[in-house]
C-alpha atoms as a PDB file:
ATOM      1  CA  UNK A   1     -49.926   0.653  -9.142  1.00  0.00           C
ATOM      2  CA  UNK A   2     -46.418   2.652  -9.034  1.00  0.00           C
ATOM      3  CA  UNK A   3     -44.190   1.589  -6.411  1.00  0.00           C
ATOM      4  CA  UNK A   4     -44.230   5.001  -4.887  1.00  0.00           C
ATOM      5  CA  UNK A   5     -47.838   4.499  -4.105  1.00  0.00           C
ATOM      6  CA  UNK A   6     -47.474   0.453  -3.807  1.00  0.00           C
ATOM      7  CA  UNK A   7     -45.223   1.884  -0.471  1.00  0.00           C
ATOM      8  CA  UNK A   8     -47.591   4.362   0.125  1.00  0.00           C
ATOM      9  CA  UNK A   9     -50.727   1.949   0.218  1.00  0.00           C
ATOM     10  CA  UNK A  10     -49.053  -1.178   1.627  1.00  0.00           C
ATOM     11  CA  UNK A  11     -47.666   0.659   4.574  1.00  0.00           C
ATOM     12  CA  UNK A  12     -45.780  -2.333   6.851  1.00  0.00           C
ATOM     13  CA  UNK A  13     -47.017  -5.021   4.655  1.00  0.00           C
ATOM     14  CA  UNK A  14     -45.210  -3.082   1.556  1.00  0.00           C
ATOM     15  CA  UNK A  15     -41.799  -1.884   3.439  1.00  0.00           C
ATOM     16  CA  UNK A  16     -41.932  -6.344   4.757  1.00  0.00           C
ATOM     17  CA  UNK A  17     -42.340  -7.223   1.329  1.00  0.00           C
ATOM     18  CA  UNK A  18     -39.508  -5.383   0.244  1.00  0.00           C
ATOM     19  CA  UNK A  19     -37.561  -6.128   2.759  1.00  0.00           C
ATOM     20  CA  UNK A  20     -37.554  -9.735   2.400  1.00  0.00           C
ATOM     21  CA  UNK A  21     -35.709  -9.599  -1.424  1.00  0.00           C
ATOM     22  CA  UNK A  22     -37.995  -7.588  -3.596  1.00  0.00           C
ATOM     23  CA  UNK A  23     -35.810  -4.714  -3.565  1.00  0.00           C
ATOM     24  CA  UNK A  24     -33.799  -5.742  -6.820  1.00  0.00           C
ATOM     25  CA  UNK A  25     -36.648  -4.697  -8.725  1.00  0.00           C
ATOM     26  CA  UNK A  26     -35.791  -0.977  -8.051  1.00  0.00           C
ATOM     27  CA  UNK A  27     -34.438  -0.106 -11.688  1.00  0.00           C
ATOM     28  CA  UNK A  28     -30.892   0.576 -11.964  1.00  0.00           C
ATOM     29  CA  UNK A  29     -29.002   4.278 -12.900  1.00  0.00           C
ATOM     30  CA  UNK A  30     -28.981   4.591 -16.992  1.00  0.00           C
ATOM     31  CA  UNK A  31     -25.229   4.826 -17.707  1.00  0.00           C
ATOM     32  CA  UNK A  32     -24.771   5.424 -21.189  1.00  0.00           C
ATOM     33  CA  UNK A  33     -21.424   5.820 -21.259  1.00  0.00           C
ATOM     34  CA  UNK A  34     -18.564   2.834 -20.086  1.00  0.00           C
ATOM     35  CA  UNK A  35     -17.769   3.211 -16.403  1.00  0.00           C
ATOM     36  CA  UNK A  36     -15.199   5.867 -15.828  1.00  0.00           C
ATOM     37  CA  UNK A  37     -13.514   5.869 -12.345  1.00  0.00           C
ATOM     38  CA  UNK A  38     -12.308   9.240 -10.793  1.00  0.00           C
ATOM     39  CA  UNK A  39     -10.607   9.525  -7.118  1.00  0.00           C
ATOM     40  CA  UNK A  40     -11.398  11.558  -4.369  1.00  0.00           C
ATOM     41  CA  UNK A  41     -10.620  11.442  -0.631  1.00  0.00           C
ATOM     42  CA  UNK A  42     -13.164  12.362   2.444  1.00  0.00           C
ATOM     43  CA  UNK A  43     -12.446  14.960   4.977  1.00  0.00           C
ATOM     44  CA  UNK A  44     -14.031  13.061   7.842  1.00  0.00           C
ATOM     45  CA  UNK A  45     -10.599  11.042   7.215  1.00  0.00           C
ATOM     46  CA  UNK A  46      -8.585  13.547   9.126  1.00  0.00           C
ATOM     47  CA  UNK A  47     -11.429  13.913  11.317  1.00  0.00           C
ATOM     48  CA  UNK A  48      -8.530  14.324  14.470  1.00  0.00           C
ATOM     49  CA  UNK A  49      -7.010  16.908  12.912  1.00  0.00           C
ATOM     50  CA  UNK A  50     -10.112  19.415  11.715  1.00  0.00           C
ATOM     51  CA  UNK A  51     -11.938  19.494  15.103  1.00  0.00           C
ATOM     52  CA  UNK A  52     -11.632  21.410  17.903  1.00  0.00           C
ATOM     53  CA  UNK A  53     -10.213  25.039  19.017  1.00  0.00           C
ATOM     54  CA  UNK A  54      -6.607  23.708  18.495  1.00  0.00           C
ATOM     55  CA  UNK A  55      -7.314  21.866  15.366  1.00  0.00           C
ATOM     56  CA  UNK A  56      -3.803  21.746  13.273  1.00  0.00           C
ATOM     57  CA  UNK A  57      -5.405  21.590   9.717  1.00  0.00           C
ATOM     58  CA  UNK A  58      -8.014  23.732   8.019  1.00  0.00           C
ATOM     59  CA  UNK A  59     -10.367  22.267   5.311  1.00  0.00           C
ATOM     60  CA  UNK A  60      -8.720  24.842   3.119  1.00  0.00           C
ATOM     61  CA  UNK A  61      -5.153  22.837   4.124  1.00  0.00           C
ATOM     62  CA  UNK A  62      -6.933  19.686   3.586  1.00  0.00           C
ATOM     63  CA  UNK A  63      -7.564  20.692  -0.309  1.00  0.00           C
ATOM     64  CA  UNK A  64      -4.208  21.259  -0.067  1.00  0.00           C
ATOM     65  CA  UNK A  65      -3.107  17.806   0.562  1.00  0.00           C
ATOM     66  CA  UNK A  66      -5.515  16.383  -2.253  1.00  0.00           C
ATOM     67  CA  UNK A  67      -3.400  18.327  -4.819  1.00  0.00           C
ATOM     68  CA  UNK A  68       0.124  16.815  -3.141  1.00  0.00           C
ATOM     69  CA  UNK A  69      -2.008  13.317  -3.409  1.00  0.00           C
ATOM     70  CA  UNK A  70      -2.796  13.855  -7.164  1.00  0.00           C
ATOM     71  CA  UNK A  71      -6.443  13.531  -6.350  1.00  0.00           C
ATOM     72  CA  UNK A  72      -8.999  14.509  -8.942  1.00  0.00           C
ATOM     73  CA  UNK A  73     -11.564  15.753  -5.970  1.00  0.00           C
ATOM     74  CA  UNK A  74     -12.596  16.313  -2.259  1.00  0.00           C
ATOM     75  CA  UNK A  75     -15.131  15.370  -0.225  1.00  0.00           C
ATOM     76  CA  UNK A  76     -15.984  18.581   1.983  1.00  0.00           C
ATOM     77  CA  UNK A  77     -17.712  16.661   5.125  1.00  0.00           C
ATOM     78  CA  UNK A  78     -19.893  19.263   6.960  1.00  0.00           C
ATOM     79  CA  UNK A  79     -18.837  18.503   9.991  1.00  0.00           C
ATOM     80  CA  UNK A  80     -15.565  20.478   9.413  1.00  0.00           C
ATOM     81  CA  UNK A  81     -17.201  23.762   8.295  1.00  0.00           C
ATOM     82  CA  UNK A  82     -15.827  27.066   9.811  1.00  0.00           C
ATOM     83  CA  UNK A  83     -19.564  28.594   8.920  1.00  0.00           C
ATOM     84  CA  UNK A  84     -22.205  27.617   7.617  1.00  0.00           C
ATOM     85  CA  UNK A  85     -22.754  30.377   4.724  1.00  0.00           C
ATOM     86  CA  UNK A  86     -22.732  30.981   1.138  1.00  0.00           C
ATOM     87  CA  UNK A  87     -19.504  32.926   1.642  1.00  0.00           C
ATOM     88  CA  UNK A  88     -17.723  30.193   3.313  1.00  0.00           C
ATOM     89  CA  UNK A  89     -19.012  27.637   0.724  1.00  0.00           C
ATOM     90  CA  UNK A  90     -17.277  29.899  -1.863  1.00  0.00           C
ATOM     91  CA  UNK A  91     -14.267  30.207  -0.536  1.00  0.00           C
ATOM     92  CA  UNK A  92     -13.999  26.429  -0.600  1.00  0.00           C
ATOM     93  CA  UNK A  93     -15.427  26.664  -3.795  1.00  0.00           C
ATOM     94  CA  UNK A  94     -12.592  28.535  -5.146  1.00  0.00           C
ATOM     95  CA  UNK A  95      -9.811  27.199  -3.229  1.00  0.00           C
ATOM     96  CA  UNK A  96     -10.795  23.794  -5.114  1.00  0.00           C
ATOM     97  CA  UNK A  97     -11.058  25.493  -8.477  1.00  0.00           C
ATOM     98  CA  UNK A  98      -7.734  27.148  -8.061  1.00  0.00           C
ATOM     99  CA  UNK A  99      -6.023  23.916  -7.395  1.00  0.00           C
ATOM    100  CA  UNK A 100      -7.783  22.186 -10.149  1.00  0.00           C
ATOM    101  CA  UNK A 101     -10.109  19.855  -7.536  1.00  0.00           C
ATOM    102  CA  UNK A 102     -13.837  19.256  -7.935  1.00  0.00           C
ATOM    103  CA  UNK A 103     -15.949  18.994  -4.727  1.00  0.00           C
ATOM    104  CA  UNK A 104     -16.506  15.586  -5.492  1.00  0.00           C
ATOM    105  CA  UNK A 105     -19.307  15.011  -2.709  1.00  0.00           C
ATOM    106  CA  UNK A 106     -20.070  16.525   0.861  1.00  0.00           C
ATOM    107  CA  UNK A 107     -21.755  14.851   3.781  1.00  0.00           C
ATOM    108  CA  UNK A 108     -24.118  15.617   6.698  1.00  0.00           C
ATOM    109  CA  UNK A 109     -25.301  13.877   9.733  1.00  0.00           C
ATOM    110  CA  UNK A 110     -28.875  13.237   9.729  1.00  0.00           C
ATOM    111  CA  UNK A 111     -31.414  10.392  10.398  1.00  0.00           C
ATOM    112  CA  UNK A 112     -34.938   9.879   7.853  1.00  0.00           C
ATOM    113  CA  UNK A 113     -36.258   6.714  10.422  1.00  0.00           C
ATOM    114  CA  UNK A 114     -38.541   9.190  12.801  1.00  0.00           C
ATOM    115  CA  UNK A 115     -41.899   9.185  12.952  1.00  0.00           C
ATOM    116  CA  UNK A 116     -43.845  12.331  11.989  1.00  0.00           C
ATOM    117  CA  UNK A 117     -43.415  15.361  14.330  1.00  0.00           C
ATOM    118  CA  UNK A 118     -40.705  18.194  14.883  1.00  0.00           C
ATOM    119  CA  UNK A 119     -38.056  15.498  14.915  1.00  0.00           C
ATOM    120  CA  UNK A 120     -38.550  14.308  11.297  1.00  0.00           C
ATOM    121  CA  UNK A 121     -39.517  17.994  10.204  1.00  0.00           C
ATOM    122  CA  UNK A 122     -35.731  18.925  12.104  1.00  0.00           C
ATOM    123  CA  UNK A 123     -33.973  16.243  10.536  1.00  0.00           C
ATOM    124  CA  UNK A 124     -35.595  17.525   6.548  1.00  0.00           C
ATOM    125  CA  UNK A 125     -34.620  21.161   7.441  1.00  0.00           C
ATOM    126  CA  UNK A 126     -31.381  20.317   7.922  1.00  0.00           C
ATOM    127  CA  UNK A 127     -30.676  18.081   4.784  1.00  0.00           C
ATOM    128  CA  UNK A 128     -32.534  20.751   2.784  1.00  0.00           C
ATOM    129  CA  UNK A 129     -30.174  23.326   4.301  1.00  0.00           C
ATOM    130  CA  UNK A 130     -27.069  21.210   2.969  1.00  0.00           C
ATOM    131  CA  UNK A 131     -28.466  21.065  -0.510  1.00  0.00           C
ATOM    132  CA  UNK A 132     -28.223  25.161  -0.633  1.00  0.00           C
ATOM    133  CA  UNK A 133     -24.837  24.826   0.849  1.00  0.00           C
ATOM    134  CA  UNK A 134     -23.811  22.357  -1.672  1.00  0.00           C
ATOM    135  CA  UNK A 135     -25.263  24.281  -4.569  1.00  0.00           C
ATOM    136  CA  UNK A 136     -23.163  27.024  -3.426  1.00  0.00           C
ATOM    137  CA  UNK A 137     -19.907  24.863  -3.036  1.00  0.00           C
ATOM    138  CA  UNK A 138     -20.718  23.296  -6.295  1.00  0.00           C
ATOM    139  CA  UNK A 139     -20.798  19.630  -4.706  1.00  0.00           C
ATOM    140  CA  UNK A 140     -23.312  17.605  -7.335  1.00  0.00           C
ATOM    141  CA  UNK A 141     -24.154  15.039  -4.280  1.00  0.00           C
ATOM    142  CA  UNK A 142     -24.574  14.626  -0.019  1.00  0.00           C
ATOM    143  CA  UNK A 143     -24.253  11.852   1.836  1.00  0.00           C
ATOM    144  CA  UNK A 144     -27.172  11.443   3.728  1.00  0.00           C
ATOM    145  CA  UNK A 145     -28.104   8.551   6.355  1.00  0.00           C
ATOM    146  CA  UNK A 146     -30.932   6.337   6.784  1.00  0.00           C
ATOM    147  CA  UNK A 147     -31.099   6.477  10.966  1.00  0.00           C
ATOM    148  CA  UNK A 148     -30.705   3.693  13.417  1.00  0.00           C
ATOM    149  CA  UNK A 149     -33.949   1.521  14.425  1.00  0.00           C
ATOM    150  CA  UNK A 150     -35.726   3.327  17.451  1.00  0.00           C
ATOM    151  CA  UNK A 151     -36.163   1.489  20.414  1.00  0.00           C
ATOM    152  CA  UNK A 152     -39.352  -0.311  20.267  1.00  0.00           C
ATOM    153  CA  UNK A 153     -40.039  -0.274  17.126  1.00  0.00           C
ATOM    154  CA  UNK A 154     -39.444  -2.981  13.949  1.00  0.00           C
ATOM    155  CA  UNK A 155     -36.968  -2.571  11.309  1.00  0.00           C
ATOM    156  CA  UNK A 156     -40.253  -2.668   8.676  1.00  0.00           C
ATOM    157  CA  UNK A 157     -42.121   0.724  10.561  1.00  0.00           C
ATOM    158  CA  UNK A 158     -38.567   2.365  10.692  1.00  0.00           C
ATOM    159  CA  UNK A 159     -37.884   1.939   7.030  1.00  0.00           C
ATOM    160  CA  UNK A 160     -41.332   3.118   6.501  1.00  0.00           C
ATOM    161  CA  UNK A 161     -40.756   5.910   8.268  1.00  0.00           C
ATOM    162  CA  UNK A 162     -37.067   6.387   6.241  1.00  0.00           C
ATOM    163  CA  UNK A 163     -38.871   6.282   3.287  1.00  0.00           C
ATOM    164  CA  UNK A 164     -41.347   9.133   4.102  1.00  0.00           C
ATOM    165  CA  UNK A 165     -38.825  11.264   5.597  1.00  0.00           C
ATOM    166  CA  UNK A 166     -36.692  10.751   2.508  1.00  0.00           C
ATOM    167  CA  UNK A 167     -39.446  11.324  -0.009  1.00  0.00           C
ATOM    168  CA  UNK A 168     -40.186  15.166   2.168  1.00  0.00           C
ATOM    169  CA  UNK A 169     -36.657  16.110   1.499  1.00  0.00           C
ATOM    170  CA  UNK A 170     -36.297  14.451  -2.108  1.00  0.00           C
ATOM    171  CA  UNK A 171     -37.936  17.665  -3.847  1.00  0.00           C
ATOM    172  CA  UNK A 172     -35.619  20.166  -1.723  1.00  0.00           C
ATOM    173  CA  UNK A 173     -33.174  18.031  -3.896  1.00  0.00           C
ATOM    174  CA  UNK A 174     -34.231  17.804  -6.641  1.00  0.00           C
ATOM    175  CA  UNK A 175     -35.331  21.215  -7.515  1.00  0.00           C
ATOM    176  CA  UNK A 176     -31.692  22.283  -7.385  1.00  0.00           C
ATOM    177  CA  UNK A 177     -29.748  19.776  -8.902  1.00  0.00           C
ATOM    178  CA  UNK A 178     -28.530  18.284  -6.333  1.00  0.00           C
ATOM    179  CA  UNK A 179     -28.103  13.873  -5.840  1.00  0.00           C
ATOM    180  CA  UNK A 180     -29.030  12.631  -2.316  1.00  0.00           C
ATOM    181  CA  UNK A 181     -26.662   9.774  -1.822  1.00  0.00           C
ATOM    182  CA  UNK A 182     -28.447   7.015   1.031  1.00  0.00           C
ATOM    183  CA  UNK A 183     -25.302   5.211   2.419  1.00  0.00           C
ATOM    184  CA  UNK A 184     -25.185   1.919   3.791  1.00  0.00           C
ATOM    185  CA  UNK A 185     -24.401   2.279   7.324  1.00  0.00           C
ATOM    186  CA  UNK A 186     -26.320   0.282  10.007  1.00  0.00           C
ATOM    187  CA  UNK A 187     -29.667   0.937  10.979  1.00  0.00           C
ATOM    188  CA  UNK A 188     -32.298   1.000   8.514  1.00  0.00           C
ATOM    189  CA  UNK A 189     -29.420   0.367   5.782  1.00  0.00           C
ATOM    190  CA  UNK A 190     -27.721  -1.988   7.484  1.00  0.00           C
ATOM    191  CA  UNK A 191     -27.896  -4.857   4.561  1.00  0.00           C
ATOM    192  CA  UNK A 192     -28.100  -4.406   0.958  1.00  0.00           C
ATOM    193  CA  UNK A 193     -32.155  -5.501   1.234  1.00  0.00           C
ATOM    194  CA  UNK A 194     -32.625  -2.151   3.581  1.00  0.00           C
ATOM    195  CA  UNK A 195     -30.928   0.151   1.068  1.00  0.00           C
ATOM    196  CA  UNK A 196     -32.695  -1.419  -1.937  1.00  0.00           C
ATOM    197  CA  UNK A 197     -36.291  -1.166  -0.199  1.00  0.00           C
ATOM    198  CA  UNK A 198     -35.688   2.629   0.622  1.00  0.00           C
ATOM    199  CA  UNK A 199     -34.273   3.096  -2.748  1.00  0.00           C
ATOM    200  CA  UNK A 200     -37.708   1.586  -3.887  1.00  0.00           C
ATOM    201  CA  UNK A 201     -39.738   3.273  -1.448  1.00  0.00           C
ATOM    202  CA  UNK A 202     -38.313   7.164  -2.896  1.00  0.00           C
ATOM    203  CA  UNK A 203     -38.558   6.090  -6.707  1.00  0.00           C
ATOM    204  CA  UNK A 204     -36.370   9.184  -7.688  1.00  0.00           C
ATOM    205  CA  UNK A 205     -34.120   9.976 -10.549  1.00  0.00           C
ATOM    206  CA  UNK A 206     -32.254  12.703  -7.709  1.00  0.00           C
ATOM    207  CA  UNK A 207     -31.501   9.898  -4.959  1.00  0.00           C
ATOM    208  CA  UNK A 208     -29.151   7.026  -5.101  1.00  0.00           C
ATOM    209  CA  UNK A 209     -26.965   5.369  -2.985  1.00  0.00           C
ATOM    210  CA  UNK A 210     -23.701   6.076  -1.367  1.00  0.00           C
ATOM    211  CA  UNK A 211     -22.018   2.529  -1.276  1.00  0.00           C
ATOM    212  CA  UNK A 212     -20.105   2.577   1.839  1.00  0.00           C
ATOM    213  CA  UNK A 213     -17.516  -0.739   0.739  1.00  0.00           C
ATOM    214  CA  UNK A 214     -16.860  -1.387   4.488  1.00  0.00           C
ATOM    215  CA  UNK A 215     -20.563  -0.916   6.347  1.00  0.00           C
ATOM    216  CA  UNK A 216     -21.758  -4.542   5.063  1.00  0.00           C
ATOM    217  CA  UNK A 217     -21.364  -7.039   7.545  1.00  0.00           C
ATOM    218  CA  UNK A 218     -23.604 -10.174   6.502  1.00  0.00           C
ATOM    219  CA  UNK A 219     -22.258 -13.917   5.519  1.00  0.00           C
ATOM    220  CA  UNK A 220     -20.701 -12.084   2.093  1.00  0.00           C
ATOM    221  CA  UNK A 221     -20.690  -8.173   1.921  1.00  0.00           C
ATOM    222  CA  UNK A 222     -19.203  -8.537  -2.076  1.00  0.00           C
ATOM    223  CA  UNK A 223     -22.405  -9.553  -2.554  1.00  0.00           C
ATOM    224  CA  UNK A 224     -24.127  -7.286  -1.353  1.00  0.00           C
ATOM    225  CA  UNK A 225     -22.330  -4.175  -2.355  1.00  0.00           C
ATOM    226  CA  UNK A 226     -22.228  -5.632  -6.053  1.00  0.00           C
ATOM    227  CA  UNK A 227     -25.841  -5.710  -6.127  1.00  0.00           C
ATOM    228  CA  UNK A 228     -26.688  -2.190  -4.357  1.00  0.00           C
ATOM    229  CA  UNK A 229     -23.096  -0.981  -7.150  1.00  0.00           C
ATOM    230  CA  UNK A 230     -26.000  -0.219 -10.017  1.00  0.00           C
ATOM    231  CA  UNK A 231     -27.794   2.507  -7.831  1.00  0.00           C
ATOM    232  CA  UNK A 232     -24.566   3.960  -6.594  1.00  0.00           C
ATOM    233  CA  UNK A 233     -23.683   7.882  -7.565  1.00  0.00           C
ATOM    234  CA  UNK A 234     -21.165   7.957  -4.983  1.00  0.00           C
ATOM    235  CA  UNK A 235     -18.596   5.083  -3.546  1.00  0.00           C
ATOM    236  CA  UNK A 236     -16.309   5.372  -0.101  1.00  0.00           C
ATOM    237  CA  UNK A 237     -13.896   3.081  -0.132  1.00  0.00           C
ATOM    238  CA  UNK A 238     -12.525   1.488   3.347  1.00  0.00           C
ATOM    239  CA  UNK A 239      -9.361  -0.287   4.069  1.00  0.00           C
ATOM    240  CA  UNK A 240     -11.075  -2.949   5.592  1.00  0.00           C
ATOM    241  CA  UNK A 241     -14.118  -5.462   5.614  1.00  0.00           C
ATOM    242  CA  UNK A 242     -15.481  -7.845   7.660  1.00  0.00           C
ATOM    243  CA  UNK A 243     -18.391 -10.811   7.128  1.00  0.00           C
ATOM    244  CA  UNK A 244     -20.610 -11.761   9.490  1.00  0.00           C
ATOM    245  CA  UNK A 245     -18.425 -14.109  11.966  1.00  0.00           C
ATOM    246  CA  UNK A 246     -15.933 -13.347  10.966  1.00  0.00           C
ATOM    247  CA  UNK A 247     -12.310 -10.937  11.573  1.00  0.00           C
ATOM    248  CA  UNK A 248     -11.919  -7.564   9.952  1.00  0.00           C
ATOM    249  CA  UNK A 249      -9.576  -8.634   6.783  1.00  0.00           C
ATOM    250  CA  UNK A 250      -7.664  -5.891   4.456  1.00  0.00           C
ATOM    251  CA  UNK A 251     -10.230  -4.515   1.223  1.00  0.00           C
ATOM    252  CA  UNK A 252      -9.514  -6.050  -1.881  1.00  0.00           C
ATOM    253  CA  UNK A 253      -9.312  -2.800  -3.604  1.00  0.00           C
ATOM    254  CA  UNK A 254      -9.360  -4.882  -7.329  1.00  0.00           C
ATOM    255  CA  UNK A 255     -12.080  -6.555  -6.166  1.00  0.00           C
ATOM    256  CA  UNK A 256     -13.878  -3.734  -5.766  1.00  0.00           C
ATOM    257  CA  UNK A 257     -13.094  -1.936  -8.849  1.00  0.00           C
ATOM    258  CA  UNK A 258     -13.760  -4.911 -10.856  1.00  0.00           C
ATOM    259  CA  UNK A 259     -17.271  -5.228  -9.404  1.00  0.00           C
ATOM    260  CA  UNK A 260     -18.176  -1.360  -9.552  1.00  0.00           C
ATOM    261  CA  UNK A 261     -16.807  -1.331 -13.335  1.00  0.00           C
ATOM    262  CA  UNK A 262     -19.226  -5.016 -13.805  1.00  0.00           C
ATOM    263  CA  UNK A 263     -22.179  -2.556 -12.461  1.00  0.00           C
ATOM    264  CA  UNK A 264     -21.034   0.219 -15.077  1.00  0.00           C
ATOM    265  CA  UNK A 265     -20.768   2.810 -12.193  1.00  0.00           C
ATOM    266  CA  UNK A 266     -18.539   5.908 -12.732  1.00  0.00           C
ATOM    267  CA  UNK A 267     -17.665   8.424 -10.640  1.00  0.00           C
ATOM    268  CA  UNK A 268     -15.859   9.146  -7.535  1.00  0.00           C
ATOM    269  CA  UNK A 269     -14.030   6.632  -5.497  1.00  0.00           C
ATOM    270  CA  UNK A 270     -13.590   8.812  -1.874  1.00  0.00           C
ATOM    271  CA  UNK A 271     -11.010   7.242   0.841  1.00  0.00           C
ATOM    272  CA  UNK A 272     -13.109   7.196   4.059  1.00  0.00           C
ATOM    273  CA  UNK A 273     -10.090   6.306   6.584  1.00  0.00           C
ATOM    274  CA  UNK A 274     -10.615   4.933   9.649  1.00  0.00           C
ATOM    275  CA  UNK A 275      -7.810   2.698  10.347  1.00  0.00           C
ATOM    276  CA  UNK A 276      -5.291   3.311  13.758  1.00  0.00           C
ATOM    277  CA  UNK A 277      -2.362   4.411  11.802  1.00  0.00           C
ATOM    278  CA  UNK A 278      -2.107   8.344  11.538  1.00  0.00           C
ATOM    279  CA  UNK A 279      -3.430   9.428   8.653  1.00  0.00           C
ATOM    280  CA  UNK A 280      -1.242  11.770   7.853  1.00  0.00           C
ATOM    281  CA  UNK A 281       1.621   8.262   6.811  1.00  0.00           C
ATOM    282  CA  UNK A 282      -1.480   6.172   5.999  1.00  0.00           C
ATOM    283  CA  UNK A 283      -3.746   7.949   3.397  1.00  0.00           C
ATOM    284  CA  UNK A 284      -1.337   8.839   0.824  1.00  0.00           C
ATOM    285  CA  UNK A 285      -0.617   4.870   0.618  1.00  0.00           C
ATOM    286  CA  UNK A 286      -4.098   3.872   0.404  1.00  0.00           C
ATOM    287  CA  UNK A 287      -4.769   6.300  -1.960  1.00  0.00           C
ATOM    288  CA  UNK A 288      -1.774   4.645  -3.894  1.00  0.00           C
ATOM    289  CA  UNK A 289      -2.757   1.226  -3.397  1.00  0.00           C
ATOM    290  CA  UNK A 290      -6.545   2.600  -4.904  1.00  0.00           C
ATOM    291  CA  UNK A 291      -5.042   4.508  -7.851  1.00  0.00           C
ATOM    292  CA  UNK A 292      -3.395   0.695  -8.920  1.00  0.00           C
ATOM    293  CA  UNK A 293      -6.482  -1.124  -8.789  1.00  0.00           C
ATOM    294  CA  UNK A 294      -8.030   1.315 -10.673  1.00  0.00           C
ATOM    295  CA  UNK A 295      -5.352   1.023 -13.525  1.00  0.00           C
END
């Protein structure tokens, strides 16, 4: 039996068993080639500055900055959209082009652990709405979430649920190209077990994971992101981390190059910033401090 229809059949019993460690069995991406890094920067990091009638920067301005950065690409977060249209996606499209940028990633809000119903048919419709959008912005790969854990119900039935809600809007993907990227980030993904098990659960060469190097917070989160690293297409890199128990405590950005290089990933490396210092001083640093740990 496949492990699409192990999941299928098992039900509970098969999302407990794979929650409990089986997860590394999902087969990792085959890289052929030796792990090139590339670097890239998320919108959502000037999230202050793109939202709201008397916003002071324009995604278009935010491109912009990636070129003064020396960035290789942008992550176009959909949060910031002026419209959501083919026409606006080109005129991103070509702004990046023109200033020599790819559209490394972009991201939407959304939530697979819903039962089934107009909620989980909502939540599908709107990721398969991105993946149109992104074919038109020429963005190879979205961000998409997991979901929190409803009330009343067990982490197993919600990443059961994850997993069919993710497997409806895999072929939307799919038949245009177009990488679904499952971050890490609470919920359902909360530990590197959760992302593995959904990752099992889908069993498809079009979804991977977005490794979020911040959103682990058990006894040793290098751990865990090293061994979720082989099934990552996309990486956002935080400035800080924090174990279970313990303070937040600054990224080791060579750390974390060393052990996405050990799991042969290439690709983008996208600044998600969230720290208190204005971005505006801060990002251009971090980028730096990135850019020497990548060599």
């Amino acid at each position: 039996m496949n492990r699409r229809r192990f999941v299928t059949h098992g039900g509970l019993l098969g999302a407990g068993v794979l929650l409990a460690g089986s997860g590394d069995a999902v087969e990792p991406l085959a890289r052929k080639t030796p792990s090139r890094l590339r670097l890239s920067c998320c919108a959502y990091s000037f999230r202050q500055y793109l939202l709201g009638p008397g916003r002071a920067l324009s995604l278009e301005d935010f491109i912009a900055l990636g070129v003064e950065w020396g960035l290789d690409g942008v992550e176009l977060t959909s949060y910031y959209f002026d419209a959501q249209t083919p026409e606006y996606c080109h005129r991103l499209r070509r702004a990046c082009f023109l200033a020599g940028l790819d559209v490394s990633a972009t991201a939407v809000g959304n939530a697979f652990a819903v039962p089934p119903g107009e909620e989980r048919a909502k939540q599908v419709s709107i990721v398969g709405r991105w993946v149109d959008l992104a074919v038109e912005m020429g963005a190879p790969c979205i961000r998409v979430f997991g979901g929190a854990v409803p009330k009343d119900t067990s982490v197993e039935q919600a990443t059961t649920w994850a997993i069919e809600t993710l497997r409806e809007a895999e072929p939307l993907a799919a038949a245009r190209g177009i990488y679904l990227a499952l971050e890490n980030h609470g919920g359902v993904t909360a530990t590197a077990d959760g992302v593995l098990a959904i990752l099992q659960g889908v069993d498809s060469q079009w979804v991977g994971a977005n490794l979020d190097t911040g959103n682990f917070h058990g006894p040793d989160p290098y751990a865990e992101l090293a061994r979720v690293a082989p099934y990552a297409v996309n990486v956002h890199v935080k400035t800080a981390m924090q174990a279970q128990g313990k303070p937040a405590e600054p990224a080791d950005y060579a750390r974390l190059v060393a052990l996405l290089r050990e799991a042969g990933f290439s690709g983008y490396l996208s600044l998600e910033y969230e720290a208190a210092e204005d971005p505006k001083t801060a990002v251009p640093r971090v980028l730096g401090e990135i850019r020497a740990a990548m060599g």
